[in-house]
N, C-alpha and C. Protein backbone atom coordinates (compact mmCIF):
# COMPACT_ATOMS: atom_id res chain seq x y z
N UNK A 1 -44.69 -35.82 -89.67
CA UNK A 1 -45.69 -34.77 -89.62
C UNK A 1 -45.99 -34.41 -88.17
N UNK A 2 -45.55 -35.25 -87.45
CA UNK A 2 -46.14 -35.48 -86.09
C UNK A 2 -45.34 -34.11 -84.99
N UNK A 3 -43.89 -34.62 -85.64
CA UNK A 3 -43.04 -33.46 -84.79
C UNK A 3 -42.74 -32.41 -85.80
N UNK A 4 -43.62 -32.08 -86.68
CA UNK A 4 -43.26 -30.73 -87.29
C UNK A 4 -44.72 -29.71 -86.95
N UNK A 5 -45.53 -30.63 -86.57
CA UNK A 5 -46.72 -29.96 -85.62
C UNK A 5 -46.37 -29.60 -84.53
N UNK A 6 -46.21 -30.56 -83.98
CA UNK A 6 -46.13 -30.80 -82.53
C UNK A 6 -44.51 -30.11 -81.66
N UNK A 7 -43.50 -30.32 -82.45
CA UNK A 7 -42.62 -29.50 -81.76
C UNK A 7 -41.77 -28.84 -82.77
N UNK A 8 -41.41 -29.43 -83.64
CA UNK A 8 -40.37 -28.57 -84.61
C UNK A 8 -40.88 -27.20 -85.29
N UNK A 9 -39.98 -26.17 -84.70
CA UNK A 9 -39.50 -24.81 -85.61
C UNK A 9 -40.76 -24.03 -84.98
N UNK A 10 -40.63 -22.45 -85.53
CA UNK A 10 -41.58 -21.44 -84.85
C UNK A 10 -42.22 -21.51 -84.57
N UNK A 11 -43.40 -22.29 -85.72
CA UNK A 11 -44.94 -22.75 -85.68
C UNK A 11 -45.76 -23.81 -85.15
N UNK A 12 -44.41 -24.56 -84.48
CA UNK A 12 -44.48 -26.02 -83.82
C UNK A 12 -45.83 -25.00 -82.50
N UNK A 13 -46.90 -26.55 -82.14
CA UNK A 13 -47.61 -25.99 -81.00
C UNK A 13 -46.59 -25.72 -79.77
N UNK A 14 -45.68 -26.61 -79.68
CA UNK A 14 -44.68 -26.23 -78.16
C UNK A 14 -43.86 -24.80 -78.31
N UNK A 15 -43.48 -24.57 -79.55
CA UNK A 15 -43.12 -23.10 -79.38
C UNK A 15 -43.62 -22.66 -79.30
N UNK A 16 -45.04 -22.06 -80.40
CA UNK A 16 -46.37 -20.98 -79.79
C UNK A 16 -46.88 -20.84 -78.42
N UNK A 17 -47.02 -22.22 -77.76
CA UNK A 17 -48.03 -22.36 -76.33
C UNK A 17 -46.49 -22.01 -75.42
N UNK A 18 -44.94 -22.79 -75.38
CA UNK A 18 -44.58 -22.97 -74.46
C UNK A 18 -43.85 -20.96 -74.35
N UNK A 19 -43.64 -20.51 -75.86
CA UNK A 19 -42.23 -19.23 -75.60
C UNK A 19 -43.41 -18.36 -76.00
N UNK A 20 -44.39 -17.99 -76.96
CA UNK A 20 -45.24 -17.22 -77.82
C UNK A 20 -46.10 -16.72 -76.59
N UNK A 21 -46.91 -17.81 -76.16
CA UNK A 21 -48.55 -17.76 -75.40
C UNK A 21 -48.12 -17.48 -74.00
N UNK A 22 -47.82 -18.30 -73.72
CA UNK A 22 -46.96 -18.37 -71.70
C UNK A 22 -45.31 -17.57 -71.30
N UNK A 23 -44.93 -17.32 -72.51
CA UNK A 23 -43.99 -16.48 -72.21
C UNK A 23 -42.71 -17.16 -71.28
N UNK A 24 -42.66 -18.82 -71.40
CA UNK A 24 -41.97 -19.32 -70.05
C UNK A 24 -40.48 -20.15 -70.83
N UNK A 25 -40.50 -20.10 -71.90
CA UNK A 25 -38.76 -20.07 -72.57
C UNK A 25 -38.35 -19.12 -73.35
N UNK A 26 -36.73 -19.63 -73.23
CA UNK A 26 -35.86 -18.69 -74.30
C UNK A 26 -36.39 -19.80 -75.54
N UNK A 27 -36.10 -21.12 -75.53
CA UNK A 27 -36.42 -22.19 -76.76
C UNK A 27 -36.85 -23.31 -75.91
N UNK A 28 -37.80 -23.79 -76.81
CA UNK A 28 -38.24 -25.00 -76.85
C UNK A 28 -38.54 -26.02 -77.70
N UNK A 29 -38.54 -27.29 -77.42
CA UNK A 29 -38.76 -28.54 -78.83
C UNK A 29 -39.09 -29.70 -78.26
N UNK A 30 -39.56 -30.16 -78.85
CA UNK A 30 -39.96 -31.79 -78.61
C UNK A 30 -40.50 -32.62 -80.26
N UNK A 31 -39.56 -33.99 -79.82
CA UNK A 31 -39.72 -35.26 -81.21
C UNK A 31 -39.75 -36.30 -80.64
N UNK A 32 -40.23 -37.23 -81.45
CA UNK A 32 -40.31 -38.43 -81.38
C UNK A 32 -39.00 -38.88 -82.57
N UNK A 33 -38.33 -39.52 -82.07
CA UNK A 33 -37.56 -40.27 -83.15
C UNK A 33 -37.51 -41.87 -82.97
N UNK A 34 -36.67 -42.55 -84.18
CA UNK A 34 -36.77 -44.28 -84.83
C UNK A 34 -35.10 -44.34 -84.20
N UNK A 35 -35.61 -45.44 -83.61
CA UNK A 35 -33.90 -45.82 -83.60
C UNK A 35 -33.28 -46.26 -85.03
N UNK A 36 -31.56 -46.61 -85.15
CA UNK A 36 -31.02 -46.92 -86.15
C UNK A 36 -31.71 -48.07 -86.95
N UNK A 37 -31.96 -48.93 -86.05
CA UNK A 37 -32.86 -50.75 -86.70
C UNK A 37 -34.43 -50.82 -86.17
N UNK A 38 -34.85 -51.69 -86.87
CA UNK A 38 -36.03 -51.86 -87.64
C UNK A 38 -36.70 -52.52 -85.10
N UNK A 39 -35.61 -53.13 -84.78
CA UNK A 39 -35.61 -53.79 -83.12
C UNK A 39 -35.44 -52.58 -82.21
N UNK A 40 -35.16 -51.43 -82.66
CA UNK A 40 -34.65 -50.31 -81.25
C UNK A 40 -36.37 -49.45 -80.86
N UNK A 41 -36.07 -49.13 -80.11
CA UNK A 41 -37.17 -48.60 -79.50
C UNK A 41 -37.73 -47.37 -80.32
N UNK A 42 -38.77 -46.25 -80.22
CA UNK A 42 -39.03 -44.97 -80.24
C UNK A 42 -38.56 -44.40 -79.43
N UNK A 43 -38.09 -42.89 -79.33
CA UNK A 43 -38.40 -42.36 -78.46
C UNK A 43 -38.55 -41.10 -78.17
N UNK A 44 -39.34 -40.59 -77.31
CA UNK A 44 -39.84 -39.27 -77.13
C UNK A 44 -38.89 -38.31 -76.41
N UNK A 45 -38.41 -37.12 -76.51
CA UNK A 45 -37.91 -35.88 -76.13
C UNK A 45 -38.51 -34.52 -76.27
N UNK A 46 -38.51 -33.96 -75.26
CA UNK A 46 -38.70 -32.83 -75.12
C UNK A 46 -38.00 -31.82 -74.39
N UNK A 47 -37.97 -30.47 -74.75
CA UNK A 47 -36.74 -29.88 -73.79
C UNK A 47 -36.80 -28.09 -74.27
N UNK A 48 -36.73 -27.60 -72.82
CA UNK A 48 -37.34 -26.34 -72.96
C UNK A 48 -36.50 -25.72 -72.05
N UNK A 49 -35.83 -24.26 -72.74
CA UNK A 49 -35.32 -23.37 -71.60
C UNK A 49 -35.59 -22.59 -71.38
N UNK A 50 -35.46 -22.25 -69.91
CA UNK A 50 -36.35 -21.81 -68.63
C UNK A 50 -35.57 -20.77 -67.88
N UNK A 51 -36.01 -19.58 -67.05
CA UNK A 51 -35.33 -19.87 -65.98
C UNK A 51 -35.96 -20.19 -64.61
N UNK A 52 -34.66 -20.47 -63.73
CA UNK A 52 -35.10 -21.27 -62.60
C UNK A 52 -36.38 -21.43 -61.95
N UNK A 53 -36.70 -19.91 -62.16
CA UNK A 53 -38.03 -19.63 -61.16
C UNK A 53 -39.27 -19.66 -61.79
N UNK A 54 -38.96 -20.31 -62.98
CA UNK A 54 -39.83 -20.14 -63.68
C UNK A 54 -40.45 -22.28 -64.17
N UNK A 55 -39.33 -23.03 -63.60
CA UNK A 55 -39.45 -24.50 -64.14
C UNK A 55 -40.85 -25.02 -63.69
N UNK A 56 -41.29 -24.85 -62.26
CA UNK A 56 -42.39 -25.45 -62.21
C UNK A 56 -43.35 -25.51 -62.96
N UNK A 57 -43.53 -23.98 -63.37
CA UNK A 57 -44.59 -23.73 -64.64
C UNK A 57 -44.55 -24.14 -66.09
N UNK A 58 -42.72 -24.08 -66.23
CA UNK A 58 -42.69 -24.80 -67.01
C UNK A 58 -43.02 -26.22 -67.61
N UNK A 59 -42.12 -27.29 -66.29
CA UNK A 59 -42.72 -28.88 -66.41
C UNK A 59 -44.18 -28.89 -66.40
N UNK A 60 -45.32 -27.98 -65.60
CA UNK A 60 -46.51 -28.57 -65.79
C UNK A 60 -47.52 -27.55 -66.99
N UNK A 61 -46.78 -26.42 -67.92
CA UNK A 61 -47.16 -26.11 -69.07
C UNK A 61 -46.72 -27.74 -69.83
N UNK A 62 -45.48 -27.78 -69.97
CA UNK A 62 -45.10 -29.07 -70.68
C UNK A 62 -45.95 -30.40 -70.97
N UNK A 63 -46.07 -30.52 -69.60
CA UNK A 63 -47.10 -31.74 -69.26
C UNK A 63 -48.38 -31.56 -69.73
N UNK A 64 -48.75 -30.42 -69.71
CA UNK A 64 -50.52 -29.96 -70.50
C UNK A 64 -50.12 -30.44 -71.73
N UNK A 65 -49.75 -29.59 -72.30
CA UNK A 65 -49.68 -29.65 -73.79
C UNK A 65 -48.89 -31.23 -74.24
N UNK A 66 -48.55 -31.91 -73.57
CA UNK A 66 -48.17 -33.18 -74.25
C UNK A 66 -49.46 -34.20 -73.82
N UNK A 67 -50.03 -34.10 -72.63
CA UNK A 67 -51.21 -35.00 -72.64
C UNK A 67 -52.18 -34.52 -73.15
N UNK A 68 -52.41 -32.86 -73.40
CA UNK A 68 -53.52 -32.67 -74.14
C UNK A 68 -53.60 -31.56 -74.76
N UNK A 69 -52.95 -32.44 -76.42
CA UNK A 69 -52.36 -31.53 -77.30
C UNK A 69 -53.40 -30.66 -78.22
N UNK A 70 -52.63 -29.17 -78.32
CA UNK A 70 -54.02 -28.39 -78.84
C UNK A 70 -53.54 -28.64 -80.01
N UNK A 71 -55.13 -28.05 -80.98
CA UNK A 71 -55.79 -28.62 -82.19
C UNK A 71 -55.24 -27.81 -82.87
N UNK A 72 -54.60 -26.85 -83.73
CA UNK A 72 -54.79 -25.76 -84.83
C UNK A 72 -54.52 -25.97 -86.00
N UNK A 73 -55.98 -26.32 -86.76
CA UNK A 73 -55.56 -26.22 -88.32
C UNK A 73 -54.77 -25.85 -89.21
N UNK A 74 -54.54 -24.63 -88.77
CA UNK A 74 -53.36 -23.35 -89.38
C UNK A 74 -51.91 -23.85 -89.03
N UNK A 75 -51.72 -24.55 -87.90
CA UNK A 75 -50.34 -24.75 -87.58
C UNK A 75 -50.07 -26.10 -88.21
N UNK A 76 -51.21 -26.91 -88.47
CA UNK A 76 -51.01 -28.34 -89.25
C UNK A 76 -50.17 -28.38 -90.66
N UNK A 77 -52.10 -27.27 -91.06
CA UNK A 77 -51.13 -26.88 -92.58
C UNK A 77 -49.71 -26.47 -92.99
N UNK A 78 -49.19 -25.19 -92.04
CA UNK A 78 -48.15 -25.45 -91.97
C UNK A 78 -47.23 -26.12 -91.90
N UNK A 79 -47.44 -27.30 -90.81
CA UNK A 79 -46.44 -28.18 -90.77
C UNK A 79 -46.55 -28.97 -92.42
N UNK A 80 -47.81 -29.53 -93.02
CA UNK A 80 -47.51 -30.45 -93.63
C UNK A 80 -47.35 -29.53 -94.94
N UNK A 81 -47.62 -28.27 -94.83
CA UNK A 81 -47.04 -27.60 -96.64
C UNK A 81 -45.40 -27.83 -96.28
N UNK A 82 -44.79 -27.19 -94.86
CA UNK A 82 -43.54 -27.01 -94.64
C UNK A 82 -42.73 -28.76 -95.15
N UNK A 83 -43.25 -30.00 -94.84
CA UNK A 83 -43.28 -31.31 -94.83
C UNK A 83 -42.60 -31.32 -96.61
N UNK A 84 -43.93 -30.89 -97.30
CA UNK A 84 -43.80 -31.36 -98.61
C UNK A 84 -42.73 -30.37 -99.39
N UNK A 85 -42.45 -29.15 -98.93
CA UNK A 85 -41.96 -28.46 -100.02
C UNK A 85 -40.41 -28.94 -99.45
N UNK A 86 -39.96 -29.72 -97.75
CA UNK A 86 -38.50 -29.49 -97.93
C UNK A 86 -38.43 -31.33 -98.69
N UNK A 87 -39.00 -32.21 -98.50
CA UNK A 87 -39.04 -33.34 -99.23
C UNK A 87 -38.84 -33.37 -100.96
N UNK A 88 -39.92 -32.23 -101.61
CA UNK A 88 -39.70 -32.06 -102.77
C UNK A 88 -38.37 -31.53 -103.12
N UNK A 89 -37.65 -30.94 -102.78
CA UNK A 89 -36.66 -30.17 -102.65
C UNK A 89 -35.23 -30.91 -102.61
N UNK A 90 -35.47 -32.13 -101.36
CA UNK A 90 -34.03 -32.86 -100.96
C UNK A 90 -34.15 -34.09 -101.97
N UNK A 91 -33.01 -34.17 -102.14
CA UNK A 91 -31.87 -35.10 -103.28
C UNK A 91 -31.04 -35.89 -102.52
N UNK A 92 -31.09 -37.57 -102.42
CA UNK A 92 -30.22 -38.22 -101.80
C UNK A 92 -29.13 -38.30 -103.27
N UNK A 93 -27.87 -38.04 -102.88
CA UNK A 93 -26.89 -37.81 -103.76
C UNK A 93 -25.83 -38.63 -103.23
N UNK A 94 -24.57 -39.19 -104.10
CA UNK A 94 -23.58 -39.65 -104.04
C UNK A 94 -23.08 -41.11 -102.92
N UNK A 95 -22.36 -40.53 -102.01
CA UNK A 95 -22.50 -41.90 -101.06
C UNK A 95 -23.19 -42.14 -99.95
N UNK A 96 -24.64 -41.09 -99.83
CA UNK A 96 -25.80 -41.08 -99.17
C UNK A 96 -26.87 -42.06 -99.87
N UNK A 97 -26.18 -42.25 -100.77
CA UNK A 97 -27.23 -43.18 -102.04
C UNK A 97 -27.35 -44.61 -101.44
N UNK A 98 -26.13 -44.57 -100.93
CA UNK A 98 -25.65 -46.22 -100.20
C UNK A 98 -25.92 -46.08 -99.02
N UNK A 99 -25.70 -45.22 -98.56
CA UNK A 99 -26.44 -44.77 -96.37
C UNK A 99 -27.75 -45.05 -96.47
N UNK A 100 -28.32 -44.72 -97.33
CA UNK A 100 -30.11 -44.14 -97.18
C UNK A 100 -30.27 -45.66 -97.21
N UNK A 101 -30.18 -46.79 -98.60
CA UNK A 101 -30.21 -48.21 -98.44
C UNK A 101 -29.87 -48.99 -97.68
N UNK A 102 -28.58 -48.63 -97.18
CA UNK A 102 -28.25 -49.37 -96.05
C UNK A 102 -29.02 -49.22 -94.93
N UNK A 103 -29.43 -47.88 -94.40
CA UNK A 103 -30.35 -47.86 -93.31
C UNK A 103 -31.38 -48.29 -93.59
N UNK A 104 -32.37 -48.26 -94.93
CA UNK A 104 -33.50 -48.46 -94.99
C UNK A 104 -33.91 -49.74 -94.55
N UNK A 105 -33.02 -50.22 -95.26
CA UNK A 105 -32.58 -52.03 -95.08
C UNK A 105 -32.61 -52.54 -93.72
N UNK A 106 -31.69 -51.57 -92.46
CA UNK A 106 -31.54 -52.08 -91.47
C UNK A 106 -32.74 -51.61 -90.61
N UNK A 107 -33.68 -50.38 -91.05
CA UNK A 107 -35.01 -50.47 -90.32
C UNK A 107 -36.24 -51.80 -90.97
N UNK A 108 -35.51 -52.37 -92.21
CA UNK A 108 -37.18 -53.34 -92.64
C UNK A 108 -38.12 -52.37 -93.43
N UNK A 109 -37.40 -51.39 -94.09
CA UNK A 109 -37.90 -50.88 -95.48
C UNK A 109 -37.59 -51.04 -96.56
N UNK A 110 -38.06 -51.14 -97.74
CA UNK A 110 -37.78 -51.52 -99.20
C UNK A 110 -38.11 -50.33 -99.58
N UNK A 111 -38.31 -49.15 -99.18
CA UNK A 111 -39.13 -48.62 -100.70
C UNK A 111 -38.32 -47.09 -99.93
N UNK A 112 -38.02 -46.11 -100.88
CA UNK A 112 -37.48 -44.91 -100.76
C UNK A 112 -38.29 -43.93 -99.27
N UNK A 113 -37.95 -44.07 -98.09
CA UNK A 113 -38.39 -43.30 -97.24
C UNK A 113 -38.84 -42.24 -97.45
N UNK A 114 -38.55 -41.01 -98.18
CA UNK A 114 -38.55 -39.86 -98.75
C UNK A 114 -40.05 -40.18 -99.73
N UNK A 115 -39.95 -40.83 -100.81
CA UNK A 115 -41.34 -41.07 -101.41
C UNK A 115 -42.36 -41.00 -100.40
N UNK A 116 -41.97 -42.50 -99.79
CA UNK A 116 -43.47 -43.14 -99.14
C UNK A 116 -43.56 -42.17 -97.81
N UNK A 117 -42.93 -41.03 -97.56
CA UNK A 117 -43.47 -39.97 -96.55
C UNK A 117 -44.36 -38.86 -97.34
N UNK A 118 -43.60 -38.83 -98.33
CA UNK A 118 -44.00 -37.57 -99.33
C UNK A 118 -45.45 -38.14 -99.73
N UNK A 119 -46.02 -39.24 -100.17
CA UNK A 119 -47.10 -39.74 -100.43
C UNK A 119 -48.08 -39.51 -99.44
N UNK A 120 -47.42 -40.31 -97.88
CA UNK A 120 -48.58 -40.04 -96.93
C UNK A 120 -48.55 -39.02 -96.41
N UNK A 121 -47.82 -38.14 -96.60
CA UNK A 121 -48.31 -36.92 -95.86
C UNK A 121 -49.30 -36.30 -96.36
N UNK A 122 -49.35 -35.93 -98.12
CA UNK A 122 -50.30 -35.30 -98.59
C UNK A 122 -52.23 -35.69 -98.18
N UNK A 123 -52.29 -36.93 -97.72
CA UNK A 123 -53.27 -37.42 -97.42
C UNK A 123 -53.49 -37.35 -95.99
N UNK A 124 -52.35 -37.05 -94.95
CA UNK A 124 -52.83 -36.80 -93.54
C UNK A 124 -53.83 -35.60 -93.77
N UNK A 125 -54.65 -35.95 -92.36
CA UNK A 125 -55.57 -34.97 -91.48
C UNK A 125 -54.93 -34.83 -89.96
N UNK A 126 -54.79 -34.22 -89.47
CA UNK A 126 -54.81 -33.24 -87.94
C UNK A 126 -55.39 -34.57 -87.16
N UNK A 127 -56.04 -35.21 -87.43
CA UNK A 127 -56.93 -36.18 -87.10
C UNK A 127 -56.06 -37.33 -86.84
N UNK A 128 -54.89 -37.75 -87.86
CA UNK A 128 -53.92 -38.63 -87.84
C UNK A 128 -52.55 -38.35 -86.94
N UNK A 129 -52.37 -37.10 -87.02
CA UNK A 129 -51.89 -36.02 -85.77
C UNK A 129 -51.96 -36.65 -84.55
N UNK A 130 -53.52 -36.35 -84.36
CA UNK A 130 -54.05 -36.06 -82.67
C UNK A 130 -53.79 -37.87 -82.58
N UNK A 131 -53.92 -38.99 -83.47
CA UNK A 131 -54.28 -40.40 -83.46
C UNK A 131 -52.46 -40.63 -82.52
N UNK A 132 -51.95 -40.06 -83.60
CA UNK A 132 -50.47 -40.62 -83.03
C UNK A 132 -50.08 -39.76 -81.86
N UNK A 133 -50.17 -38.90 -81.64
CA UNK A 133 -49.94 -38.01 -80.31
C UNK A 133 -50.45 -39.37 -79.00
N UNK A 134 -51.84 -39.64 -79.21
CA UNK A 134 -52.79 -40.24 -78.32
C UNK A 134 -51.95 -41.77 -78.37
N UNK A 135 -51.53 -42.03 -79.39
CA UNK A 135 -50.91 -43.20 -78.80
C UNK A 135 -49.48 -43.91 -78.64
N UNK A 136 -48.47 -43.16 -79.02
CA UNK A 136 -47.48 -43.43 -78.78
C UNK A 136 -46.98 -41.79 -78.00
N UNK A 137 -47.77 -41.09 -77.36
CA UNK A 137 -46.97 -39.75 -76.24
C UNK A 137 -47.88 -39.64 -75.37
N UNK A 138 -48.97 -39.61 -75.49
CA UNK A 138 -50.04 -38.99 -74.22
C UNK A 138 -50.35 -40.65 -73.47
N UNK A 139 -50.39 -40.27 -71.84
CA UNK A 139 -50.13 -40.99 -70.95
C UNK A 139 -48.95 -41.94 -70.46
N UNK A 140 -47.57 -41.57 -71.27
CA UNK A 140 -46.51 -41.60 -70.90
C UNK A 140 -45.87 -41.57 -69.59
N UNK A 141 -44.84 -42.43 -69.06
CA UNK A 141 -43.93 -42.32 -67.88
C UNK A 141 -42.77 -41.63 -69.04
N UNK A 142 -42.11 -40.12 -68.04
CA UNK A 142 -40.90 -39.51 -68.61
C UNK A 142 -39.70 -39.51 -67.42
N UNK A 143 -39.01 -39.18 -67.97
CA UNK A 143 -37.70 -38.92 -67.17
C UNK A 143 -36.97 -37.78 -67.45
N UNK A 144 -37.39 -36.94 -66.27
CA UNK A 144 -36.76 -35.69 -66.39
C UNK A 144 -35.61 -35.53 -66.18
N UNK A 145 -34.54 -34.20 -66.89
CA UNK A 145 -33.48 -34.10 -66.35
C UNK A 145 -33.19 -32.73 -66.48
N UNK A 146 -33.21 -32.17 -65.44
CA UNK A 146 -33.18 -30.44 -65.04
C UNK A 146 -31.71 -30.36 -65.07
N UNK A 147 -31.13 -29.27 -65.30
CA UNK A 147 -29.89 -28.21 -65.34
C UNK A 147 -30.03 -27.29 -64.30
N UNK A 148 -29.00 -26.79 -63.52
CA UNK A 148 -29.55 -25.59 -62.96
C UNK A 148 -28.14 -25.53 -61.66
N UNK A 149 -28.46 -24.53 -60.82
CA UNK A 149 -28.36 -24.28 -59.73
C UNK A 149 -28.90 -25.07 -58.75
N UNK A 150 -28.32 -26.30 -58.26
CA UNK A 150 -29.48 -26.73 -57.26
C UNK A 150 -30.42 -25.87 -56.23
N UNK A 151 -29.01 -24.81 -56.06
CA UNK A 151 -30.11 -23.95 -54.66
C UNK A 151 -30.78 -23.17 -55.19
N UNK A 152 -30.91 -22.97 -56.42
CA UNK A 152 -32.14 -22.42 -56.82
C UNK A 152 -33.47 -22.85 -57.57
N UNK A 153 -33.29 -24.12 -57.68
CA UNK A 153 -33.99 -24.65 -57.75
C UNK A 153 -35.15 -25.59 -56.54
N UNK A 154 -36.46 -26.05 -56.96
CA UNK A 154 -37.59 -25.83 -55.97
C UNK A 154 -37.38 -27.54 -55.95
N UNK A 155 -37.04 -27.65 -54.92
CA UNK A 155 -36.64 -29.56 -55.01
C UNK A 155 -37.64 -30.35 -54.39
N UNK A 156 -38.80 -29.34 -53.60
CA UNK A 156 -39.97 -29.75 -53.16
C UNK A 156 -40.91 -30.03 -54.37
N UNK A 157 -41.07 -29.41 -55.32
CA UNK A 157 -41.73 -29.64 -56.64
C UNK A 157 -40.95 -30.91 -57.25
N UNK A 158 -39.87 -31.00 -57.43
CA UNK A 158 -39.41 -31.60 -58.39
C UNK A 158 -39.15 -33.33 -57.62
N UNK A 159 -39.21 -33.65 -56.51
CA UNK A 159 -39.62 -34.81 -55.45
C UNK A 159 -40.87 -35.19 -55.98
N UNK A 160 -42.00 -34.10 -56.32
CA UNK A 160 -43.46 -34.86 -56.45
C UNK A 160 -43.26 -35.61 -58.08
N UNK A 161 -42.14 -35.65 -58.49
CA UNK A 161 -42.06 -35.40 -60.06
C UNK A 161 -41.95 -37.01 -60.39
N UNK A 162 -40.46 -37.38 -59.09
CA UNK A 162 -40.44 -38.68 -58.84
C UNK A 162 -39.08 -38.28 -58.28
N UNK A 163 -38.02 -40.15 -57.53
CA UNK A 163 -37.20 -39.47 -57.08
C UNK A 163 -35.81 -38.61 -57.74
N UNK A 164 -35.43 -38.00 -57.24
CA UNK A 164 -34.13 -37.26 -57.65
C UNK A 164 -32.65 -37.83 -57.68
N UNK A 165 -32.05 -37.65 -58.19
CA UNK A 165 -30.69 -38.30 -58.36
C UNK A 165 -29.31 -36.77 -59.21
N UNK A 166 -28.82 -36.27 -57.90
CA UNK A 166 -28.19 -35.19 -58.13
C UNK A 166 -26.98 -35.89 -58.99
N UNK A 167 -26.43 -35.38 -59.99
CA UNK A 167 -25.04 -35.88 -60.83
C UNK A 167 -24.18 -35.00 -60.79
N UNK A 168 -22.82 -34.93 -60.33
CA UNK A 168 -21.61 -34.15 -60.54
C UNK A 168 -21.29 -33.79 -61.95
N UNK A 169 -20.47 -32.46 -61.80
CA UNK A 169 -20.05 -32.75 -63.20
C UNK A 169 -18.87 -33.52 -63.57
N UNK A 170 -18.12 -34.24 -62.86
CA UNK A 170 -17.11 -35.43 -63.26
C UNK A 170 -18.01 -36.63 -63.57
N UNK A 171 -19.67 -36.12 -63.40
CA UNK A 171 -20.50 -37.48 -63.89
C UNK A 171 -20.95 -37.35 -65.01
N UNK A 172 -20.74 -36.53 -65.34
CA UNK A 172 -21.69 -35.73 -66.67
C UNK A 172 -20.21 -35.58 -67.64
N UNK A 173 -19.31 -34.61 -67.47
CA UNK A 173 -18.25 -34.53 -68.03
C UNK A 173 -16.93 -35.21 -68.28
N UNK A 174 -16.75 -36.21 -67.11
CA UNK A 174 -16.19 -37.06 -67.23
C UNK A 174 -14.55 -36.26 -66.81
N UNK A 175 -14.79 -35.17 -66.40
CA UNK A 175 -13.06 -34.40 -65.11
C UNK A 175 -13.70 -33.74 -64.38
């Protein structure tokens, strides 16, 4: 529920505030996801495109709205009608029947993921929202990683960010 508020699809707050309200991407998104096992970490992503002259405003729109995420009822509901009707809808079928157990198994679940979301969601509040935002995203250390033109980019901003570490593309692409 968390990232269908908070960043997934039109109505997500990061699309309204970051492309809708501020006008400062082509797209934007941000989730929290579970690693494969029940021992791997969380972890948070976010990622928004920009152009160049436009990133500073971007990273510190970004940074607002992830430490201090706005409230909208209307975009909740959304998320959690959007929540229940694609849950009601999806069918684990055939040899997903054996994936879904096998993973469930290897996160330390017994009971059909799909149910026991479909259950608690109908009972979230915005309230359970803002709870998990506040404690597993807001006041976070991130690690940025910009694209771009170096020379057009503002490397005096992006120093205060923390330090920099330029990568080739035989580092990235591997020729």
């Amino acid at each position: 529920l968390y990232n269908a508020y908070f960043g997934g699809g039109m109505n997500s707050i990061v699309f309204q505030e970051m492309r809708e309200a501020r006008g400062l991407a082509y797209s934007a998104d941000a989730y929290m996801s579970t690693g494969l096992k029940s021992t791997d970490p969380y972890t948070f992503n976010a990622f928004i495109a920009t152009q160049n002259d436009k990133m500073r405003q971007a990273v510190e729109a970004f940074d607002e709205i992830i430490e201090n995420m706005p409230e909208s009822e209307k975009a909740f509901e959304l998320a959690k009608q959007g929540i229940l009707a694609n849950l009601s809808t999806q069918r684990t079928v055939r040899d997903n029947v054996l994936w879904s157990f096998v993973s469930a198994r290897e996160m330390g679940v017994g009971v059909d993921r799909n149910k026991a979301v479909y259950d608690a969601v109908q009972g979230m509040t915005l309230a359970d929202v803002k709870a998990a935002q506040e404690k597993w995203v807001k006041n976070r250390k991130y690690v940025y990683g910009i694209l771009g033109d170096i020379q057009d980019l503002d490397l005096n901003y992006l120093k205060t960010l923390g330090p920099i570490r330029t990568v080739s593309q035989e580092e990235i692409f591997g020729y």
